[in-house]
PDB file of N, CA and C in Angstrom:
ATOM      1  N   UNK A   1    -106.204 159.594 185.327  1.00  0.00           N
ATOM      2  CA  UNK A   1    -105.426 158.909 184.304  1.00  0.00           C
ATOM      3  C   UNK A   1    -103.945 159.227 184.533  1.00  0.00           C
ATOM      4  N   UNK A   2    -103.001 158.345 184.610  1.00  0.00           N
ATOM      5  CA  UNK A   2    -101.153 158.365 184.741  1.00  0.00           C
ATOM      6  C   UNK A   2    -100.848 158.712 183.581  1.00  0.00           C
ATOM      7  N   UNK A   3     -99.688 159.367 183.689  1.00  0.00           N
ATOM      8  CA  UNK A   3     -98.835 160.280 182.525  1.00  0.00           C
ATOM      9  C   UNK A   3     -98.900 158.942 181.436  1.00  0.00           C
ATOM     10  N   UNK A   4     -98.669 157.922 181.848  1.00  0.00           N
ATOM     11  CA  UNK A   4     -98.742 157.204 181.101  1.00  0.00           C
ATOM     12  C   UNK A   4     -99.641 156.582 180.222  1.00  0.00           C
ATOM     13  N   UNK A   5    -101.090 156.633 181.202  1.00  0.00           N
ATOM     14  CA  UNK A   5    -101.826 156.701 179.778  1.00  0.00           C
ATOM     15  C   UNK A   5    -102.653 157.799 178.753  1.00  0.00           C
ATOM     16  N   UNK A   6    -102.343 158.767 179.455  1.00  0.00           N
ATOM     17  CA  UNK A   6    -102.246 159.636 179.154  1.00  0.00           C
ATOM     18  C   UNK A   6    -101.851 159.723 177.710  1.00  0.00           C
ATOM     19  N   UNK A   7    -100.332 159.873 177.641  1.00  0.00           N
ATOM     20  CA  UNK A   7     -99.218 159.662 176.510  1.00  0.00           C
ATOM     21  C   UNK A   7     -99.971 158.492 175.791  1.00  0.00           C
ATOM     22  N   UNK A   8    -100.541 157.725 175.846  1.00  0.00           N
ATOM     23  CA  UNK A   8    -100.698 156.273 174.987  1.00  0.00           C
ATOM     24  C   UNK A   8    -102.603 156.961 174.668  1.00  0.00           C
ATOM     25  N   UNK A   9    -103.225 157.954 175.185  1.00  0.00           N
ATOM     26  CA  UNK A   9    -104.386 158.166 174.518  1.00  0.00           C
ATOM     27  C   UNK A   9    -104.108 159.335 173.445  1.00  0.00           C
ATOM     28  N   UNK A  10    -103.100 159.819 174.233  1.00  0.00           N
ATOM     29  CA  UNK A  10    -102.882 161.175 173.017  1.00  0.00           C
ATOM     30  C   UNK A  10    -102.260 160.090 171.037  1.00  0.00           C
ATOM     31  N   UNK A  11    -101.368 159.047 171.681  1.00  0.00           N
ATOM     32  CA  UNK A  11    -100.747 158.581 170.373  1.00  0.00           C
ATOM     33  C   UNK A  11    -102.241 157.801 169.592  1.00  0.00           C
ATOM     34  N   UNK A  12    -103.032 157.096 170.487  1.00  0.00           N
ATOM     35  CA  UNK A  12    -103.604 156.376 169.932  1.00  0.00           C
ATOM     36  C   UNK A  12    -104.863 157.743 168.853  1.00  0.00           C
ATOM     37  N   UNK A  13    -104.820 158.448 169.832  1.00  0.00           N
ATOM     38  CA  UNK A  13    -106.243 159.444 168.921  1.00  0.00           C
ATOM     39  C   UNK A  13    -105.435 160.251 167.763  1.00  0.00           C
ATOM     40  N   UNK A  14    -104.437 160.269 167.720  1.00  0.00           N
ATOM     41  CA  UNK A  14    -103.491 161.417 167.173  1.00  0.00           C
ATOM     42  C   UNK A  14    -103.221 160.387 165.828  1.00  0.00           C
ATOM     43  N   UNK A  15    -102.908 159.165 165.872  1.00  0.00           N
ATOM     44  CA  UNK A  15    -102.785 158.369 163.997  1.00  0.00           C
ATOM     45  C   UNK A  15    -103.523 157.751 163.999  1.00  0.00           C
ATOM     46  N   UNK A  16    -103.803 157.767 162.680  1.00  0.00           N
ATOM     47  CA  UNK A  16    -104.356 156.692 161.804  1.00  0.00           C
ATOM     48  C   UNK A  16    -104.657 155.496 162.418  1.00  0.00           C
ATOM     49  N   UNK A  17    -103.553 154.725 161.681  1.00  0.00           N
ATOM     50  CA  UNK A  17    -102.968 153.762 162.193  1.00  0.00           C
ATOM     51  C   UNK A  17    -102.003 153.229 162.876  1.00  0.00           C
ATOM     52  N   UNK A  18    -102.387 152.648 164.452  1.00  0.00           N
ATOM     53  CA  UNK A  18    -100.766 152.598 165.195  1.00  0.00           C
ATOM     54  C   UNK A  18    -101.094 151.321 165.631  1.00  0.00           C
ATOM     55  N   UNK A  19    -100.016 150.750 165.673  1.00  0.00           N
ATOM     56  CA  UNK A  19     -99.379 149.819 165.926  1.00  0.00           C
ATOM     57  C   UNK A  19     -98.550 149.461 167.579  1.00  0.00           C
ATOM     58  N   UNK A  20     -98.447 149.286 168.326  1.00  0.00           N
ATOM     59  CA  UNK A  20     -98.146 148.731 169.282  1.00  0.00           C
ATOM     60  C   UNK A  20     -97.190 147.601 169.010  1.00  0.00           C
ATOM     61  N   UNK A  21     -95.782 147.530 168.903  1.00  0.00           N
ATOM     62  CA  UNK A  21     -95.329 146.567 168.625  1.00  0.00           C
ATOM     63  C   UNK A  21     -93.795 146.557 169.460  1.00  0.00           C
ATOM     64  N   UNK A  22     -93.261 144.759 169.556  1.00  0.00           N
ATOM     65  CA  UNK A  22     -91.683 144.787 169.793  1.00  0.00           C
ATOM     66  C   UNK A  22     -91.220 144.962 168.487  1.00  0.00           C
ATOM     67  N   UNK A  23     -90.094 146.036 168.426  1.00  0.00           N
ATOM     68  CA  UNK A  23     -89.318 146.210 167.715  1.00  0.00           C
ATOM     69  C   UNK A  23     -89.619 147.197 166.868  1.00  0.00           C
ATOM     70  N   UNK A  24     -89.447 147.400 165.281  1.00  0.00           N
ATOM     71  CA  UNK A  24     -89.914 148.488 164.369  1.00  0.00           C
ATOM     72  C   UNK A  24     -90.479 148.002 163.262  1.00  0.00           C
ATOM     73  N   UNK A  25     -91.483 148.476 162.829  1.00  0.00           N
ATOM     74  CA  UNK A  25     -91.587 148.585 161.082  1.00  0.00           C
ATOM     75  C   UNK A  25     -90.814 147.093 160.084  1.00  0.00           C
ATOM     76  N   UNK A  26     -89.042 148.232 160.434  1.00  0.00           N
ATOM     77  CA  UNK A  26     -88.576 147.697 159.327  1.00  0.00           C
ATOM     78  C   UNK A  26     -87.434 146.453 160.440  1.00  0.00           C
ATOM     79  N   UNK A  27     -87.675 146.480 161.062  1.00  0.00           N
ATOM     80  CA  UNK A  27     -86.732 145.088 162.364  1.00  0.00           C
ATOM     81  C   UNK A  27     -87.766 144.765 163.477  1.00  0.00           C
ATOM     82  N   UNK A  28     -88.297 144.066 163.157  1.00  0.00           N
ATOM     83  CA  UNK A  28     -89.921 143.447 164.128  1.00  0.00           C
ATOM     84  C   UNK A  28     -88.809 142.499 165.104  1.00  0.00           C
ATOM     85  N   UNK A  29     -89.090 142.656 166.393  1.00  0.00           N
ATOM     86  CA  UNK A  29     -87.966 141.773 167.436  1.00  0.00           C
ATOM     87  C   UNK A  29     -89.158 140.563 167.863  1.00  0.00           C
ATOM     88  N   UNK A  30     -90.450 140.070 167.498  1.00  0.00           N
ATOM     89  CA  UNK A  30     -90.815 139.236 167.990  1.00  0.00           C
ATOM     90  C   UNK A  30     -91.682 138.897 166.555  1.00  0.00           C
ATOM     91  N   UNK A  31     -92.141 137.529 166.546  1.00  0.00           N
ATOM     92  CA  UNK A  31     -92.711 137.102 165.065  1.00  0.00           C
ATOM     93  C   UNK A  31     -94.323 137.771 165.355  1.00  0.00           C
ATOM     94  N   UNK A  32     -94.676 137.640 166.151  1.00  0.00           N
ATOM     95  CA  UNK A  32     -96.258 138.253 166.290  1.00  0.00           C
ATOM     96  C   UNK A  32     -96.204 139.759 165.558  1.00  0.00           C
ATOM     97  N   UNK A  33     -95.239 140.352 166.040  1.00  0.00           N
ATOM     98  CA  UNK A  33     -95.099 141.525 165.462  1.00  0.00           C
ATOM     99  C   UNK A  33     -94.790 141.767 163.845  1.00  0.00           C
ATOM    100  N   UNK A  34     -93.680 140.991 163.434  1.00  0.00           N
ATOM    101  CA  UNK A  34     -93.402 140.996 162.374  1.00  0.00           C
ATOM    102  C   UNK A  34     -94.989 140.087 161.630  1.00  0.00           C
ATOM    103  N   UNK A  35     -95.625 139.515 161.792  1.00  0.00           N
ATOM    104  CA  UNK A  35     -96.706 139.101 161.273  1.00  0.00           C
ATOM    105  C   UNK A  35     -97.727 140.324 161.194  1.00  0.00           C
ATOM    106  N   UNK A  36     -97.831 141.028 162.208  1.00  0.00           N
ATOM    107  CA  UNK A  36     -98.790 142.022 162.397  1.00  0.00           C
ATOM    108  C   UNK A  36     -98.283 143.044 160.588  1.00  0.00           C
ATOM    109  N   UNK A  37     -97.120 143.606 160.743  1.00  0.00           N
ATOM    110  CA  UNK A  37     -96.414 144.348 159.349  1.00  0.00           C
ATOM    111  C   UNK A  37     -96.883 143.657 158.551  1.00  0.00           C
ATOM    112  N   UNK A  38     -96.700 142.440 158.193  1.00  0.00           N
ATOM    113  CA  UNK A  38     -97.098 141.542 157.262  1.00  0.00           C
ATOM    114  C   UNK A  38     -98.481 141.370 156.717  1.00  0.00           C
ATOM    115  N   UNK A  39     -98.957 141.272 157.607  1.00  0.00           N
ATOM    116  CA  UNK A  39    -100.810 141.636 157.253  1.00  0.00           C
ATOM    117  C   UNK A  39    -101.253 142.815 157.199  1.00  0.00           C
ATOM    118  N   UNK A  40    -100.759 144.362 157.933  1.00  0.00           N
ATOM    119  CA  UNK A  40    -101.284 145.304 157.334  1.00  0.00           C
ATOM    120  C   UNK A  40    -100.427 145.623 155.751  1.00  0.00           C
ATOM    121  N   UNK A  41     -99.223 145.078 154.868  1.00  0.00           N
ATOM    122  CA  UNK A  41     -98.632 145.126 154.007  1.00  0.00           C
ATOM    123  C   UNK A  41    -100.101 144.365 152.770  1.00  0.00           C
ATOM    124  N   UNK A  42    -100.159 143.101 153.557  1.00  0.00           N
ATOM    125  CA  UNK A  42    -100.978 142.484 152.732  1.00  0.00           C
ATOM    126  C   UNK A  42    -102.377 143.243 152.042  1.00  0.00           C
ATOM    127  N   UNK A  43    -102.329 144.619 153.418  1.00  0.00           N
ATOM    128  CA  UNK A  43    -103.968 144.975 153.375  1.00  0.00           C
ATOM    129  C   UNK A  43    -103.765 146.160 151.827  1.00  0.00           C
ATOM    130  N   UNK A  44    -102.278 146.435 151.861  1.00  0.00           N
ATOM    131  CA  UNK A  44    -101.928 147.673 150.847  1.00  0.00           C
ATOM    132  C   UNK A  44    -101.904 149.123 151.913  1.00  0.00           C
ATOM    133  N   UNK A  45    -101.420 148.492 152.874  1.00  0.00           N
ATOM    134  CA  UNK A  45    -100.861 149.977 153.808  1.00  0.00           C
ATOM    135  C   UNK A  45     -99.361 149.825 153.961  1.00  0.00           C
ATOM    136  N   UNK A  46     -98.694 151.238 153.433  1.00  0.00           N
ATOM    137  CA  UNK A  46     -97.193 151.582 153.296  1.00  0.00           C
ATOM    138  C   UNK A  46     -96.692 151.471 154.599  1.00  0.00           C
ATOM    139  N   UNK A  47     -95.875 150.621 154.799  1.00  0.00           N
ATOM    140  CA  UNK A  47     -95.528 150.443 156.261  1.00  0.00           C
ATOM    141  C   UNK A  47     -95.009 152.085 156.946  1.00  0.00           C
ATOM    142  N   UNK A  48     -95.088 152.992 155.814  1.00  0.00           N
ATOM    143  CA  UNK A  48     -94.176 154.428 156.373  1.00  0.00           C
ATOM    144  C   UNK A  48     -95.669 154.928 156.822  1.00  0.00           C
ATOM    145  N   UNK A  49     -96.466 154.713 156.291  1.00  0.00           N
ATOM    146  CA  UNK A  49     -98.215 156.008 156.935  1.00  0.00           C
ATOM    147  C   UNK A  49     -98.602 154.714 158.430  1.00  0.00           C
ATOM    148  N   UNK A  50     -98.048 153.866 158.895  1.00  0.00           N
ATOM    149  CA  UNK A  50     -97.959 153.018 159.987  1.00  0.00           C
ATOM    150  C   UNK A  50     -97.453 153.770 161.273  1.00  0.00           C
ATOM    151  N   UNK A  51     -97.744 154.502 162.321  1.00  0.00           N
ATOM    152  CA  UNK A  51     -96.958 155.005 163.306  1.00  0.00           C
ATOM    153  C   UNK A  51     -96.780 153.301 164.460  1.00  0.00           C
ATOM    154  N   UNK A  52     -95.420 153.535 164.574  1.00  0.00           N
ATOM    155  CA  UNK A  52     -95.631 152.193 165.155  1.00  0.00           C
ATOM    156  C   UNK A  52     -94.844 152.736 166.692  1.00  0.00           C
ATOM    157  N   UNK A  53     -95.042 152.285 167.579  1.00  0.00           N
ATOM    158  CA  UNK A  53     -94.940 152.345 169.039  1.00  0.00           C
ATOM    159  C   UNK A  53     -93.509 151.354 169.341  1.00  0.00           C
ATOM    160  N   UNK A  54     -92.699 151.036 169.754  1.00  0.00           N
ATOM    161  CA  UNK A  54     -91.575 149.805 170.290  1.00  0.00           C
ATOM    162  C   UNK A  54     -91.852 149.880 171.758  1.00  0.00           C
ATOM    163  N   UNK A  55     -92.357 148.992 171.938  1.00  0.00           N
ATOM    164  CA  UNK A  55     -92.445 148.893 173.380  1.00  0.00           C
ATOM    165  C   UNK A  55     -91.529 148.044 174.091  1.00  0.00           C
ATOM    166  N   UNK A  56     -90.662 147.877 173.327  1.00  0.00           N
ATOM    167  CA  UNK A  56     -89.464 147.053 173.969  1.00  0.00           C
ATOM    168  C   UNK A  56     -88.287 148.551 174.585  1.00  0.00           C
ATOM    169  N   UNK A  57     -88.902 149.675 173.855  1.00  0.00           N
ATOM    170  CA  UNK A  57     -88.066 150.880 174.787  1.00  0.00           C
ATOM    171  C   UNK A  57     -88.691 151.557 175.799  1.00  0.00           C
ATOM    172  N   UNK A  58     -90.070 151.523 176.243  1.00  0.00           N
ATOM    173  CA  UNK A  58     -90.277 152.038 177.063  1.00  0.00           C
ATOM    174  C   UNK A  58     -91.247 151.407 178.141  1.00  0.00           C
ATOM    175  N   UNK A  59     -90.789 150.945 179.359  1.00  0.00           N
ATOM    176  CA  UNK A  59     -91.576 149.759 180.009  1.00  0.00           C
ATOM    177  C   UNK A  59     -92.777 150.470 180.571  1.00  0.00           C
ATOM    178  N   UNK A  60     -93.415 151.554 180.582  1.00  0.00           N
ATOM    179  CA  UNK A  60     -94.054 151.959 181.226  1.00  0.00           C
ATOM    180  C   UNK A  60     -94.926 151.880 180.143  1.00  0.00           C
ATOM    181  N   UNK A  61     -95.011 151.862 178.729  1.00  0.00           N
ATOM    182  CA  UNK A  61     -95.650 151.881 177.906  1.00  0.00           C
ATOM    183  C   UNK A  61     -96.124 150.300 177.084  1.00  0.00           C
ATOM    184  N   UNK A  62     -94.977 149.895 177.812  1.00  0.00           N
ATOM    185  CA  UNK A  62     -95.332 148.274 177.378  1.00  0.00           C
ATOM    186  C   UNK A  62     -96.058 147.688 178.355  1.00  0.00           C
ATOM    187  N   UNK A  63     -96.192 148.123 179.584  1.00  0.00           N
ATOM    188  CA  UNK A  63     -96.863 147.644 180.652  1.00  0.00           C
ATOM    189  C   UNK A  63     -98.476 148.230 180.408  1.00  0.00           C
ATOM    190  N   UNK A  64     -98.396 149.694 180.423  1.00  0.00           N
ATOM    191  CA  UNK A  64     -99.605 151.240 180.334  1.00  0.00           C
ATOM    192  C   UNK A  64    -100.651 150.677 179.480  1.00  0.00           C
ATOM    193  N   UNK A  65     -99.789 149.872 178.252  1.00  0.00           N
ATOM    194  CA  UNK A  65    -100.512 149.715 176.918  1.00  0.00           C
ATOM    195  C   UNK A  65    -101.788 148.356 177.130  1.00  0.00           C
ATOM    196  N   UNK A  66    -101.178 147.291 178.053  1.00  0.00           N
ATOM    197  CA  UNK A  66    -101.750 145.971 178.116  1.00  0.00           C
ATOM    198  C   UNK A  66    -103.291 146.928 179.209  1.00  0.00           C
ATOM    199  N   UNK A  67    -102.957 147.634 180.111  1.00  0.00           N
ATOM    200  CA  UNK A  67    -104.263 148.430 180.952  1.00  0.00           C
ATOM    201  C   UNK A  67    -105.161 148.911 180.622  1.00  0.00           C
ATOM    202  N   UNK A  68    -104.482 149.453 179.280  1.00  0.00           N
ATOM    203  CA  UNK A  68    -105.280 150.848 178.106  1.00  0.00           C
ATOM    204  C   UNK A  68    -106.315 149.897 177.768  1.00  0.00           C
ATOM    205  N   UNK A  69    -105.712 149.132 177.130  1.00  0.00           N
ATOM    206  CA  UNK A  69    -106.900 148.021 175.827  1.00  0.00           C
ATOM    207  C   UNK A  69    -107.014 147.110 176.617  1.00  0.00           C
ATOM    208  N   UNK A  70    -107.075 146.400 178.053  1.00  0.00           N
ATOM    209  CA  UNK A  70    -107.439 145.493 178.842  1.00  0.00           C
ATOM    210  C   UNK A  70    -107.496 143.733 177.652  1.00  0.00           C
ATOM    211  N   UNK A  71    -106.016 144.219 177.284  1.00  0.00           N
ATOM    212  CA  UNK A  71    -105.708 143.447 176.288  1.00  0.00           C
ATOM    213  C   UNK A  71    -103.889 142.712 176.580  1.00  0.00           C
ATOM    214  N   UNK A  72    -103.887 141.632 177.355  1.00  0.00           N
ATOM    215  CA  UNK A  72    -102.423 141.159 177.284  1.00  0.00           C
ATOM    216  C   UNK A  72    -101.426 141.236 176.825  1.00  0.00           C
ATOM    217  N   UNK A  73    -101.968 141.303 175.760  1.00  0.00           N
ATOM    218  CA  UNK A  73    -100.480 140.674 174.448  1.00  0.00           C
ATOM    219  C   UNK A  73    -100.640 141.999 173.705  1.00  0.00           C
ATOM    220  N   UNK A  74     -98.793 141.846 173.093  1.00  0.00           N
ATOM    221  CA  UNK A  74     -98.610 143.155 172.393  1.00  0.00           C
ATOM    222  C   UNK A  74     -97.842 141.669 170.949  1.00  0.00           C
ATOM    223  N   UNK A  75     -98.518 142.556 169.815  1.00  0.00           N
ATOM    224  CA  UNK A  75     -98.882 143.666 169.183  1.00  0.00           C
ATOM    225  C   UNK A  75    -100.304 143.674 169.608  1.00  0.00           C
ATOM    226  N   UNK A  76    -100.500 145.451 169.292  1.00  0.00           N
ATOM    227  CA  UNK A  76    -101.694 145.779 169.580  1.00  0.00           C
ATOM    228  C   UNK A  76    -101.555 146.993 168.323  1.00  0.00           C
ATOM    229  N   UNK A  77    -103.369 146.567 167.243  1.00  0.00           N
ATOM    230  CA  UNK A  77    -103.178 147.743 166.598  1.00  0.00           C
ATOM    231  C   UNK A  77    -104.733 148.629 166.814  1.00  0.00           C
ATOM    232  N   UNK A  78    -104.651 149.840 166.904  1.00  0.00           N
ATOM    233  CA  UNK A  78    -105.804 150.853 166.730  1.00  0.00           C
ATOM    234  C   UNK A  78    -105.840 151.345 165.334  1.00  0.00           C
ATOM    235  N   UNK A  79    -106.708 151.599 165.184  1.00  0.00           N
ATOM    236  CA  UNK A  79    -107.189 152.389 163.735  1.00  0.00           C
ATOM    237  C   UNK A  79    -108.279 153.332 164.059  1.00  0.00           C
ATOM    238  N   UNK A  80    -107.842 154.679 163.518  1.00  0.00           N
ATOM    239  CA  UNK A  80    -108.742 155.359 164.154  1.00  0.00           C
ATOM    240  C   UNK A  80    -109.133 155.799 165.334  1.00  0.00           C
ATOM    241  N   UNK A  81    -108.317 155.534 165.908  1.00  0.00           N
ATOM    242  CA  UNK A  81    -108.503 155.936 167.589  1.00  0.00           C
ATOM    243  C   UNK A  81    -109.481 154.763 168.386  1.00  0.00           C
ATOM    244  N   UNK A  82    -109.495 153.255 167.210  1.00  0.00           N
ATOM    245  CA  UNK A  82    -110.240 151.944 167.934  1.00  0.00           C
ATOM    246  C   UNK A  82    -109.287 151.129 168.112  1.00  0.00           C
ATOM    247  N   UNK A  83    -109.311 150.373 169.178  1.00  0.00           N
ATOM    248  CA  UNK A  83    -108.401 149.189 169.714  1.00  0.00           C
ATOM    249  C   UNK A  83    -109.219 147.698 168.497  1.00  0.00           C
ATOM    250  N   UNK A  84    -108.148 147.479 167.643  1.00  0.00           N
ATOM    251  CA  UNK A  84    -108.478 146.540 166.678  1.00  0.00           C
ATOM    252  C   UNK A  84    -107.990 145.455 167.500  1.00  0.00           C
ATOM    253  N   UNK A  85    -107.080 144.430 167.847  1.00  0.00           N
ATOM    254  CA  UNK A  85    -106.596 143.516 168.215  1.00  0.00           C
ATOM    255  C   UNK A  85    -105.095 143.331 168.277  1.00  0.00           C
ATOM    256  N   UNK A  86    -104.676 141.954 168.223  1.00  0.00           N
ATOM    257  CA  UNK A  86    -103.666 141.427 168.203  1.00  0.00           C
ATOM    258  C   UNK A  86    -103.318 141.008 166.762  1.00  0.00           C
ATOM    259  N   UNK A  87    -102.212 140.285 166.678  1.00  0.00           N
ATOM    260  CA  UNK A  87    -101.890 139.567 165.428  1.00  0.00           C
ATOM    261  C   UNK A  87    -102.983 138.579 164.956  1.00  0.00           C
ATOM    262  N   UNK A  88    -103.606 137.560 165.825  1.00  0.00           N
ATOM    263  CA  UNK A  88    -104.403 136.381 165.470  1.00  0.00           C
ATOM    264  C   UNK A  88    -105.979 137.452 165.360  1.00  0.00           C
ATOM    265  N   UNK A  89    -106.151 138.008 165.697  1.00  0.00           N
ATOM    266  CA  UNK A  89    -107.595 138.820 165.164  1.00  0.00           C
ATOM    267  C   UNK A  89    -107.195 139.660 164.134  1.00  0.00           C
ATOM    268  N   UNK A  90    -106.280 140.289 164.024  1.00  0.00           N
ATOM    269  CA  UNK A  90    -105.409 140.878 162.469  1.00  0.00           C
ATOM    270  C   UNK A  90    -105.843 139.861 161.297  1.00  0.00           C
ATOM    271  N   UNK A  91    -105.344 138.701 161.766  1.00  0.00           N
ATOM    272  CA  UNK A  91    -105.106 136.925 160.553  1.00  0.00           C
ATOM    273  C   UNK A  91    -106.636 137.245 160.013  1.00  0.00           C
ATOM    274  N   UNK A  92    -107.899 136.956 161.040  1.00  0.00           N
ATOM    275  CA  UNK A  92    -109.150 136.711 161.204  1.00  0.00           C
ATOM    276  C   UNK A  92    -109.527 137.782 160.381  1.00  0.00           C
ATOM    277  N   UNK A  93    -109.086 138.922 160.841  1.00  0.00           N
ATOM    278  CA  UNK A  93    -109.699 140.148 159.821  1.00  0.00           C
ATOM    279  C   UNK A  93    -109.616 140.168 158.248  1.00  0.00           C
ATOM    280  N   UNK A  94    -107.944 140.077 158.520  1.00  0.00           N
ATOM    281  CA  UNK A  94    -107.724 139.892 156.875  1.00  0.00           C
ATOM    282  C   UNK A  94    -107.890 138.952 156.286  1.00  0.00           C
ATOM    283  N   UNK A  95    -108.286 137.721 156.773  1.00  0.00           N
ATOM    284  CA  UNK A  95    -108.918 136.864 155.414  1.00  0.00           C
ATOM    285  C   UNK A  95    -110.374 136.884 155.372  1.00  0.00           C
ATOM    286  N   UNK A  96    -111.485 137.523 156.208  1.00  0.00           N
ATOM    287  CA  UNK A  96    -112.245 137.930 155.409  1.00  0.00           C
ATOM    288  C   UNK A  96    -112.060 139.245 154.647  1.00  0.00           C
ATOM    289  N   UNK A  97    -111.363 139.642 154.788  1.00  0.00           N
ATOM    290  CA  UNK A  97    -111.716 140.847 153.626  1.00  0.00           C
ATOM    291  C   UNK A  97    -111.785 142.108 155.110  1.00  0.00           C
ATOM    292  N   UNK A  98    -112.384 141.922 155.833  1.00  0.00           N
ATOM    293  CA  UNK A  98    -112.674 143.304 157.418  1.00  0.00           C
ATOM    294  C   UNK A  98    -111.651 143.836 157.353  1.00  0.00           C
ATOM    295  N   UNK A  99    -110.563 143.679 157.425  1.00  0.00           N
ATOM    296  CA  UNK A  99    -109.309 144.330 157.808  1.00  0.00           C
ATOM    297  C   UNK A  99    -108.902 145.211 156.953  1.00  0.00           C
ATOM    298  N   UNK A 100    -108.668 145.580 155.649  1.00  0.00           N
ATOM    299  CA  UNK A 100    -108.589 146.320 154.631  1.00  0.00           C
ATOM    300  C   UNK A 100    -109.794 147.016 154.424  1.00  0.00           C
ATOM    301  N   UNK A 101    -110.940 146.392 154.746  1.00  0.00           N
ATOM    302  CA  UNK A 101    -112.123 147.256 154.522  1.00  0.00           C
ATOM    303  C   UNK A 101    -112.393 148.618 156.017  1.00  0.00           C
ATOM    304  N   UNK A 102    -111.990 147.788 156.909  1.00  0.00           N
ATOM    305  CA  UNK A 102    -111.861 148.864 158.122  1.00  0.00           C
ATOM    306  C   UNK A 102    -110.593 150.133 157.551  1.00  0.00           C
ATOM    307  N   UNK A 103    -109.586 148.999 157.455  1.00  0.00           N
ATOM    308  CA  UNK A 103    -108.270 150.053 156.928  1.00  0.00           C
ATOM    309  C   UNK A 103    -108.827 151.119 155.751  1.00  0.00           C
ATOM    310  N   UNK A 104    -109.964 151.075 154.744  1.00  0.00           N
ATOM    311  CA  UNK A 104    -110.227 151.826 153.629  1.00  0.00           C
ATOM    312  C   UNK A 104    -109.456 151.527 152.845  1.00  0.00           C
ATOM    313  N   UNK A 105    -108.423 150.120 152.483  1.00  0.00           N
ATOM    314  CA  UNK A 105    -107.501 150.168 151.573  1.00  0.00           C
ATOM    315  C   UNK A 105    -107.885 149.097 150.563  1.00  0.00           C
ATOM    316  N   UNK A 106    -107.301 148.937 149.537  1.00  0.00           N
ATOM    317  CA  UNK A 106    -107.495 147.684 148.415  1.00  0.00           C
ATOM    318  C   UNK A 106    -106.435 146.785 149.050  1.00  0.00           C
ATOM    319  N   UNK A 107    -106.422 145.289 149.132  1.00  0.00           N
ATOM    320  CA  UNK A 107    -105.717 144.410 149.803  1.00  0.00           C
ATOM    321  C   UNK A 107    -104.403 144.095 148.351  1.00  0.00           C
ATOM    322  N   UNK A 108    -102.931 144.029 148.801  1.00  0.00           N
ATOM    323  CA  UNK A 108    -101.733 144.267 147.833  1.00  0.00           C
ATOM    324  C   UNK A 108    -102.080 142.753 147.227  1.00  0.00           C
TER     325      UNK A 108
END
């Protein structure tokens, strides 16, 4: 395993909930991302208990990350140390109800 994924198994087992995203939290640099905030907000998770990743700062991690989860596209969220999806399986989750129920949260 490369330092790099390495670093991306330690973050993913180490929170809760992480996020894989361009940009931050509170300045999402691509709409997938800022949608992703948006639906775990919807689920009733504080965007601050969110560890979120910017992979627009570190290319080895924006590259490392698509290898890790044999998953293209970023955002990418884990819960629990599980590779949940993208934004459009996020959508899917949270309108049945899965996504908050995986999260353990009441939907806001």
């Amino acid at each position: 395993m490369s330092d790099t994924q390495q670093r991306i198994d330690e973050l993913v087992k180490s929170n809760e909930v992480l996020l894989f995203m361009k940009g931050t939290a509170s300045f999402p640099q691509c709409g997938f991302s800022g949608r992703a905030i948006q639906i775990l907000k919807a689920c009733g998770v504080d965007p601050k208990a969110v560890k979120t990743v910017n992979v627009l700062e570190d290319d080895a991690i924006r590259q490392g990350i698509k290898e890790y989860s044999q998953w293209p596209t970023i955002p990418q969220l884990y819960i629990k140390g599980e590779f949940i999806g993208g934004s459009d399986i996020m959508m899917e989750m949270y309108e049945s109800g899965e996504l908050a129920q995986t999260l353990g949260t009441k939907p806001a």
